[in-house]
PDB file of N, CA and C in Angstrom:
ATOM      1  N   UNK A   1      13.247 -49.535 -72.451  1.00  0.00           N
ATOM      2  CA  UNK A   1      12.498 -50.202 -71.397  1.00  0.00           C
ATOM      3  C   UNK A   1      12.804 -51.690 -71.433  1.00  0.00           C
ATOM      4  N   UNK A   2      13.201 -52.136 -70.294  1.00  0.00           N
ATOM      5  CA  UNK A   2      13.436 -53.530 -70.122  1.00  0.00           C
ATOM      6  C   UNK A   2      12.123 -54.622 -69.969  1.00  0.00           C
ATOM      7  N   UNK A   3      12.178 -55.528 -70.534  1.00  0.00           N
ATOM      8  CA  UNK A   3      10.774 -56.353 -70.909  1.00  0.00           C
ATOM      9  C   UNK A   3      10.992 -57.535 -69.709  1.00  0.00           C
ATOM     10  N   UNK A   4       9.974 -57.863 -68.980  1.00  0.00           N
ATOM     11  CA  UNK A   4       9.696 -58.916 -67.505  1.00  0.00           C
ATOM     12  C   UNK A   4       9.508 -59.704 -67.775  1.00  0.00           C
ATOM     13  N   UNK A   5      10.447 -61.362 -67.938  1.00  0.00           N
ATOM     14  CA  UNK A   5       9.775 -62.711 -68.413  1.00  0.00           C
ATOM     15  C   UNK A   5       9.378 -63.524 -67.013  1.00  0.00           C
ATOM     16  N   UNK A   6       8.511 -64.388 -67.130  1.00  0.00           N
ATOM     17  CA  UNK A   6       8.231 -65.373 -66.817  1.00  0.00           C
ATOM     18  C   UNK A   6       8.811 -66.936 -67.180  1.00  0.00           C
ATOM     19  N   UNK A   7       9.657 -67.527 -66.503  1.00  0.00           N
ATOM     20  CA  UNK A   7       9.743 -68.587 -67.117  1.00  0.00           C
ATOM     21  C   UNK A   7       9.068 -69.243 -66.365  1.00  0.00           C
ATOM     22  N   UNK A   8       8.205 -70.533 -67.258  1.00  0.00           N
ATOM     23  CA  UNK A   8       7.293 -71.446 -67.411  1.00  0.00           C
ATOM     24  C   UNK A   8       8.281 -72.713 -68.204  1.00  0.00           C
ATOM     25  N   UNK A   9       7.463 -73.638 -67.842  1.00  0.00           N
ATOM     26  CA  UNK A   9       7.848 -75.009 -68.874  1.00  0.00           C
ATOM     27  C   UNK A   9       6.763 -75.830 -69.167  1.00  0.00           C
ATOM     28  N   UNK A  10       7.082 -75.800 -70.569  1.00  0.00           N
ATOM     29  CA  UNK A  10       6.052 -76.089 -71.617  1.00  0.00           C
ATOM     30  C   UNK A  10       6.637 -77.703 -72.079  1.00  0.00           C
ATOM     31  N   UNK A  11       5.897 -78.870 -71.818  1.00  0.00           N
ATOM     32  CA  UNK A  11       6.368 -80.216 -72.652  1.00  0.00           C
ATOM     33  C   UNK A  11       8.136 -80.194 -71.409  1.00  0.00           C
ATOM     34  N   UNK A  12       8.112 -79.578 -70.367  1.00  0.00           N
ATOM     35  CA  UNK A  12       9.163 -80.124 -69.851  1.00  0.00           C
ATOM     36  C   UNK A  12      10.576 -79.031 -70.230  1.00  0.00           C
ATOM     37  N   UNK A  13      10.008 -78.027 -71.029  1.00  0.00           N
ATOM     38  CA  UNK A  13      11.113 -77.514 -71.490  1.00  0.00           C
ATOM     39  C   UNK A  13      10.648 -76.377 -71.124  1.00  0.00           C
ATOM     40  N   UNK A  14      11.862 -75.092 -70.550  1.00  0.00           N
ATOM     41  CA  UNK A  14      11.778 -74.274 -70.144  1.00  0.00           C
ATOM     42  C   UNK A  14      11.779 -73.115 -71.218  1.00  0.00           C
ATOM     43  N   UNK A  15      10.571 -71.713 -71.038  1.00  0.00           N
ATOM     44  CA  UNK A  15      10.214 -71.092 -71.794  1.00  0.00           C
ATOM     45  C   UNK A  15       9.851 -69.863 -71.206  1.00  0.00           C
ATOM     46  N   UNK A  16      10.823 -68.856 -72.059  1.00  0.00           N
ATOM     47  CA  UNK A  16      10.181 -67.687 -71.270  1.00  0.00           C
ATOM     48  C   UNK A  16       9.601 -66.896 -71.770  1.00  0.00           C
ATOM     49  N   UNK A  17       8.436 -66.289 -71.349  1.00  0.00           N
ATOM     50  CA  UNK A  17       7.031 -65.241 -72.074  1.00  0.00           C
ATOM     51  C   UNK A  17       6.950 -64.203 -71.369  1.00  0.00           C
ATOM     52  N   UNK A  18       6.183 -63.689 -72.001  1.00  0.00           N
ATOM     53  CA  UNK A  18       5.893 -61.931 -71.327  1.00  0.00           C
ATOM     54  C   UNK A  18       5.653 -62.208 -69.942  1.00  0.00           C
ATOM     55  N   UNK A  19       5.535 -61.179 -68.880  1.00  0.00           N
ATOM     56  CA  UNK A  19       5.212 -61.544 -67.394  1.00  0.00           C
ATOM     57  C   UNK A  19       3.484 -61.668 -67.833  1.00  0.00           C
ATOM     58  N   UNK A  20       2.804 -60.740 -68.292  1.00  0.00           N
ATOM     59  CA  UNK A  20       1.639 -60.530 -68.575  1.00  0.00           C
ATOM     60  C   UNK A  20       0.689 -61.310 -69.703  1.00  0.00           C
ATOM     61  N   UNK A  21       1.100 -62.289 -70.059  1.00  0.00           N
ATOM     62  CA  UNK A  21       0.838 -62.927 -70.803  1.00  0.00           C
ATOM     63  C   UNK A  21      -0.107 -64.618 -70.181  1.00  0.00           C
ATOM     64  N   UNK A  22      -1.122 -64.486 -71.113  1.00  0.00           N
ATOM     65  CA  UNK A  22      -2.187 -65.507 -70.712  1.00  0.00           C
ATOM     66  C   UNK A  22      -1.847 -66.930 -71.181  1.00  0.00           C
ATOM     67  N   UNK A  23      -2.672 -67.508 -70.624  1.00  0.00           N
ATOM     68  CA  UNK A  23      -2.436 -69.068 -72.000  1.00  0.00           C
ATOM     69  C   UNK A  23      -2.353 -68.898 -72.939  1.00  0.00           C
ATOM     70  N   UNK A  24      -3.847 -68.411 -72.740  1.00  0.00           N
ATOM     71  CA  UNK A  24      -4.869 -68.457 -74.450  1.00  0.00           C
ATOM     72  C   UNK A  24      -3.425 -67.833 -75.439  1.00  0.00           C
ATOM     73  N   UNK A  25      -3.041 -66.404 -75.170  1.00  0.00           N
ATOM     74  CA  UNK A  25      -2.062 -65.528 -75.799  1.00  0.00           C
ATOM     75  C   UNK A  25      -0.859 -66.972 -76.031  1.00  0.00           C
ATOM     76  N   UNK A  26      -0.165 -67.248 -75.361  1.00  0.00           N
ATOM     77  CA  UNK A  26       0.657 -68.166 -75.184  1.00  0.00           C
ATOM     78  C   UNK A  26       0.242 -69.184 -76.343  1.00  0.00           C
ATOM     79  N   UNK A  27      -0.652 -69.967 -76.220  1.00  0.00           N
ATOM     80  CA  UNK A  27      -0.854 -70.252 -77.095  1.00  0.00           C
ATOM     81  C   UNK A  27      -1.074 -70.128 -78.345  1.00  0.00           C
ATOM     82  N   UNK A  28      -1.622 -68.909 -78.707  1.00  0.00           N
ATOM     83  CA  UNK A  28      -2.130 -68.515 -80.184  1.00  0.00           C
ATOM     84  C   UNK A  28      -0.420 -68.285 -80.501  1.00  0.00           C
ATOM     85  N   UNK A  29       0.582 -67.411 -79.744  1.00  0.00           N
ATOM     86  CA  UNK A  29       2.386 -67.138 -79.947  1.00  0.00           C
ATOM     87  C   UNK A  29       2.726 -68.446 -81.239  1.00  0.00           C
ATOM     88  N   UNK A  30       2.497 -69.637 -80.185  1.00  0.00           N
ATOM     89  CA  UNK A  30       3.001 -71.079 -80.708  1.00  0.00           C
ATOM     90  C   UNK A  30       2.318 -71.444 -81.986  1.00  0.00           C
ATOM     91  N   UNK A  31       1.258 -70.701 -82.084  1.00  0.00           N
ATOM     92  CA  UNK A  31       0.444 -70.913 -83.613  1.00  0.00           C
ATOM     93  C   UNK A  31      -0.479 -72.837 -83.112  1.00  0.00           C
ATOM     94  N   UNK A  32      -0.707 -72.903 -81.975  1.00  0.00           N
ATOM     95  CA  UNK A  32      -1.520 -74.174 -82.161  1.00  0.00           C
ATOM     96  C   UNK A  32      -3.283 -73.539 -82.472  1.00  0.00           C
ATOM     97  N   UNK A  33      -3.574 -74.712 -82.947  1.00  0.00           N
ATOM     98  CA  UNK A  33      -5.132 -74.628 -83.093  1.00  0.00           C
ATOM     99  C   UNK A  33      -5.709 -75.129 -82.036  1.00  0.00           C
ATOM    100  N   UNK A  34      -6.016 -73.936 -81.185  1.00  0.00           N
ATOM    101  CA  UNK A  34      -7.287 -74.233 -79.564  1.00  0.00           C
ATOM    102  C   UNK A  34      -8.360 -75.453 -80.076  1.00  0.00           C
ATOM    103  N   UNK A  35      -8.601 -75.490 -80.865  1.00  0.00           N
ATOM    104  CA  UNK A  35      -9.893 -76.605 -80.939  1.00  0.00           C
ATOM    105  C   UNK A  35      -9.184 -77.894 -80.900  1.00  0.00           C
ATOM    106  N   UNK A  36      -8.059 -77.998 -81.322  1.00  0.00           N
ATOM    107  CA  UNK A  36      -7.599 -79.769 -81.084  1.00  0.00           C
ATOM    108  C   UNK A  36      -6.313 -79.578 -80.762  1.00  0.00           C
ATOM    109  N   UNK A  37      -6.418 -79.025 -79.493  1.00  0.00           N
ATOM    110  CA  UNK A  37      -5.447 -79.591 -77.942  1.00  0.00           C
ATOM    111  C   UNK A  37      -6.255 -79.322 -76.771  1.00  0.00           C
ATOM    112  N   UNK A  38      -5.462 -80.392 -75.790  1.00  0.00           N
ATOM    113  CA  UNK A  38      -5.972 -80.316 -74.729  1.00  0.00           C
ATOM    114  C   UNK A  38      -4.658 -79.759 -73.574  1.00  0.00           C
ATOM    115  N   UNK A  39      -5.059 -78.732 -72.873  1.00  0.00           N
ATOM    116  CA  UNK A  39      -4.076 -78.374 -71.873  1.00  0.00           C
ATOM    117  C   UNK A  39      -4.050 -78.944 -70.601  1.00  0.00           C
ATOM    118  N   UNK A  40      -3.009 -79.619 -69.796  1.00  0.00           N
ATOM    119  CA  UNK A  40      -2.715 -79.767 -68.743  1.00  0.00           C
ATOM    120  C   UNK A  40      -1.796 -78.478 -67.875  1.00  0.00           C
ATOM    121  N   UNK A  41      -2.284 -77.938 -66.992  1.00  0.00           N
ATOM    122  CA  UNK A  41      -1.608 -76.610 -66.041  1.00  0.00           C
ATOM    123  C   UNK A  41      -1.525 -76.627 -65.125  1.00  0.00           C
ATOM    124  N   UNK A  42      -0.233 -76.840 -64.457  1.00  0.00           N
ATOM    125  CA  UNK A  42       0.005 -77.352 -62.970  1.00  0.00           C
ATOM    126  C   UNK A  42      -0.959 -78.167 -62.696  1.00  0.00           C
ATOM    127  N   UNK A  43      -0.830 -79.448 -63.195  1.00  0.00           N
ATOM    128  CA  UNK A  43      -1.332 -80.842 -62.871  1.00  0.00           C
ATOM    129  C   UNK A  43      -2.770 -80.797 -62.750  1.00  0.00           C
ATOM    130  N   UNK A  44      -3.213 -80.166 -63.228  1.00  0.00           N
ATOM    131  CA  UNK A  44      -4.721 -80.191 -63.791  1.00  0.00           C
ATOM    132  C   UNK A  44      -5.365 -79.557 -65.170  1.00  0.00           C
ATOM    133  N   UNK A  45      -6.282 -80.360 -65.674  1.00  0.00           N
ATOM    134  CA  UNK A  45      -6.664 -80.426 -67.334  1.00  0.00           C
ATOM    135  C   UNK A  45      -7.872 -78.923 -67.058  1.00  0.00           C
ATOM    136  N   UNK A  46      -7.834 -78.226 -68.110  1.00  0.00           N
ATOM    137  CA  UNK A  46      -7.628 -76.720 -67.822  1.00  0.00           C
ATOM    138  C   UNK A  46      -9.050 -76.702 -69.627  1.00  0.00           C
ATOM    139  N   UNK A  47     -10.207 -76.197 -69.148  1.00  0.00           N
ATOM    140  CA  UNK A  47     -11.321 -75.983 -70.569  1.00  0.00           C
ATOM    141  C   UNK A  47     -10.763 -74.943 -71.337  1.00  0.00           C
ATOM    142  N   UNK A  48     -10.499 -75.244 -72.549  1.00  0.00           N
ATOM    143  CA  UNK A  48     -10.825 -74.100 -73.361  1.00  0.00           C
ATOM    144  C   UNK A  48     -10.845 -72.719 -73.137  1.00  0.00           C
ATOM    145  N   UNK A  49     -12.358 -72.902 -72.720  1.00  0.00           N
ATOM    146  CA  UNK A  49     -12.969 -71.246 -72.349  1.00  0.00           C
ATOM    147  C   UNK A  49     -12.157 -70.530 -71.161  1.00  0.00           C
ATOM    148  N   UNK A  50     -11.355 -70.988 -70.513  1.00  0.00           N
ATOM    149  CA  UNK A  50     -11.015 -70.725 -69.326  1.00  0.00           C
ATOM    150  C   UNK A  50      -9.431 -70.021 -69.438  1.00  0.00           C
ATOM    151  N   UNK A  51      -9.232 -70.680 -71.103  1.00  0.00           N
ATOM    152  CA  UNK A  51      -7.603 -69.665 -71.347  1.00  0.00           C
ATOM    153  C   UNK A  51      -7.445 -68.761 -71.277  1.00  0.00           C
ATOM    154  N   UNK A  52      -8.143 -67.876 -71.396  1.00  0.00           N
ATOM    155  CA  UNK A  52      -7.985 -66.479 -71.377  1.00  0.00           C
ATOM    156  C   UNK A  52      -7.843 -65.843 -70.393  1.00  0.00           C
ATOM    157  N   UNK A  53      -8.610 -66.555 -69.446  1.00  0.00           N
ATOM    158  CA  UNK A  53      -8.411 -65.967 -67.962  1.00  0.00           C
ATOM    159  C   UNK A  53      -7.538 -66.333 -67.104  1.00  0.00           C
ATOM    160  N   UNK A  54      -6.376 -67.207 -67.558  1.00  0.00           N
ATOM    161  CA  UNK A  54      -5.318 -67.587 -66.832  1.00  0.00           C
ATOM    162  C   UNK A  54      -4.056 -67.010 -67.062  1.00  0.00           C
ATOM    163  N   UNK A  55      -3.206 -66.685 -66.350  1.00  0.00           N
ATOM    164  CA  UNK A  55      -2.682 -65.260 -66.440  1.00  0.00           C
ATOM    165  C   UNK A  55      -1.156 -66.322 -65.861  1.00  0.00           C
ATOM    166  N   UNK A  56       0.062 -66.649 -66.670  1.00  0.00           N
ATOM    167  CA  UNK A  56       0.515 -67.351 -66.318  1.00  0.00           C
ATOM    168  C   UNK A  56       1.641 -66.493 -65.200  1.00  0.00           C
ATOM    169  N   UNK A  57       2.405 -67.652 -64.789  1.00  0.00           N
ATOM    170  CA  UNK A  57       3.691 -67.320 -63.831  1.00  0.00           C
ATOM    171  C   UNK A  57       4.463 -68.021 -63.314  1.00  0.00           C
ATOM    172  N   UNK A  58       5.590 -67.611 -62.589  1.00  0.00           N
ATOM    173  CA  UNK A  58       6.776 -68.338 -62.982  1.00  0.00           C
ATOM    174  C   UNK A  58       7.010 -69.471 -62.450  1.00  0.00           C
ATOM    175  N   UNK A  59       7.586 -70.470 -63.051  1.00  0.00           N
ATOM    176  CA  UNK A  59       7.646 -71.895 -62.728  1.00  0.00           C
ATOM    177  C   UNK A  59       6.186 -72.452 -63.157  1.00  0.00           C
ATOM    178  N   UNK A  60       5.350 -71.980 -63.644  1.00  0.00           N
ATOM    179  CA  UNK A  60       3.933 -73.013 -63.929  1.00  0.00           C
ATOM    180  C   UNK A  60       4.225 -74.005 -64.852  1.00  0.00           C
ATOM    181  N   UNK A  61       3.815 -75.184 -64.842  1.00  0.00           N
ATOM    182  CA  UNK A  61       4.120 -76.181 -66.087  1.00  0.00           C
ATOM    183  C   UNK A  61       2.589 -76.006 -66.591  1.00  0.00           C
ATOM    184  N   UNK A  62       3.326 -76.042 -67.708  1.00  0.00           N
ATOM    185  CA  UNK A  62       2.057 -76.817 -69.106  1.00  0.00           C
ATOM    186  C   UNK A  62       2.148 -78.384 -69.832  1.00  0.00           C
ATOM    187  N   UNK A  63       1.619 -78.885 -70.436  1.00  0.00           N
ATOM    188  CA  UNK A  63       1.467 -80.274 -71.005  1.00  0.00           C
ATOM    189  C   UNK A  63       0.818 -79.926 -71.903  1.00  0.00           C
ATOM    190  N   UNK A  64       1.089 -79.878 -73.814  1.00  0.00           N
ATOM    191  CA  UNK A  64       0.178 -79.459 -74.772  1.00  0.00           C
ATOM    192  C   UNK A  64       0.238 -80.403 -75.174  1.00  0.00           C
ATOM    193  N   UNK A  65      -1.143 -81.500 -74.965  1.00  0.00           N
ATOM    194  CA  UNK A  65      -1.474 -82.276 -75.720  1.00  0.00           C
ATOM    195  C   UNK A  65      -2.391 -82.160 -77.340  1.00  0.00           C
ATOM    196  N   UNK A  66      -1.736 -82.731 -78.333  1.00  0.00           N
ATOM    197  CA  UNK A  66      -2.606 -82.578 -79.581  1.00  0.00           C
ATOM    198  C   UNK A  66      -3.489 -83.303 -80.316  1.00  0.00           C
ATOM    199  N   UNK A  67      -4.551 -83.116 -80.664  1.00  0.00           N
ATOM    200  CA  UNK A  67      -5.347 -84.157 -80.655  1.00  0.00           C
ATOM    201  C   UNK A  67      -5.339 -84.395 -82.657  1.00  0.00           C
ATOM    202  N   UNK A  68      -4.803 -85.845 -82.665  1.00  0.00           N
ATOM    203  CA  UNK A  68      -4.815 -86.220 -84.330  1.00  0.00           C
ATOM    204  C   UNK A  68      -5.831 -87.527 -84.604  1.00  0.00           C
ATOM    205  N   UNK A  69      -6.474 -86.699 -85.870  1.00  0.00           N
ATOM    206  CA  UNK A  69      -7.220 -87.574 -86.418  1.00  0.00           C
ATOM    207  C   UNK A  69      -6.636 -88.787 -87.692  1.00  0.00           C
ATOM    208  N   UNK A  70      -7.410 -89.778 -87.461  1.00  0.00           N
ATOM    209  CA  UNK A  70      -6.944 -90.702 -88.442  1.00  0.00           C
ATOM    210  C   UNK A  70      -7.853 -91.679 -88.662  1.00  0.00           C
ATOM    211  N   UNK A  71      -7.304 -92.822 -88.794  1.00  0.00           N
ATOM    212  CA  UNK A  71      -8.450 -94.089 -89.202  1.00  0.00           C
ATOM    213  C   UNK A  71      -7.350 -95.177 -89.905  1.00  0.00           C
TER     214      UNK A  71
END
């Protein structure tokens, strides 16, 4: 069985994922920690709670911003 990508671009760089595949999923793939980034998705900043229900496709951009602590 032949597998359906989606390409998306992530940080500007082109990436291809399952057709069926969510953020949230997308994200956990990349191994980031959801609690300190912030997503930008097709030019708008995108909550948390709301990854899961976004169901990506082709050509969508992302922006994974990471949030670092310091002092």
């Amino acid at each position: 069985m032949n597998k359906v990508y989606n390409t998306i671009f992530i940080n500007g760089q082109a990436f291809n994922c399952a057709k069926s595949m969510s953020l949230k999923e997308l994200l956990v793939y990349l191994e980031f920690d959801l609690s300190l980034i912030v997503i930008e998705y097709n030019n708008n900043i995108v909550n948390s709670y709301e990854f899961k229900n976004i169901f990506l496709k082709p050509q969508d951009k992302i922006e994974i911003i990471t949030i670092v602590g310091g002092g």
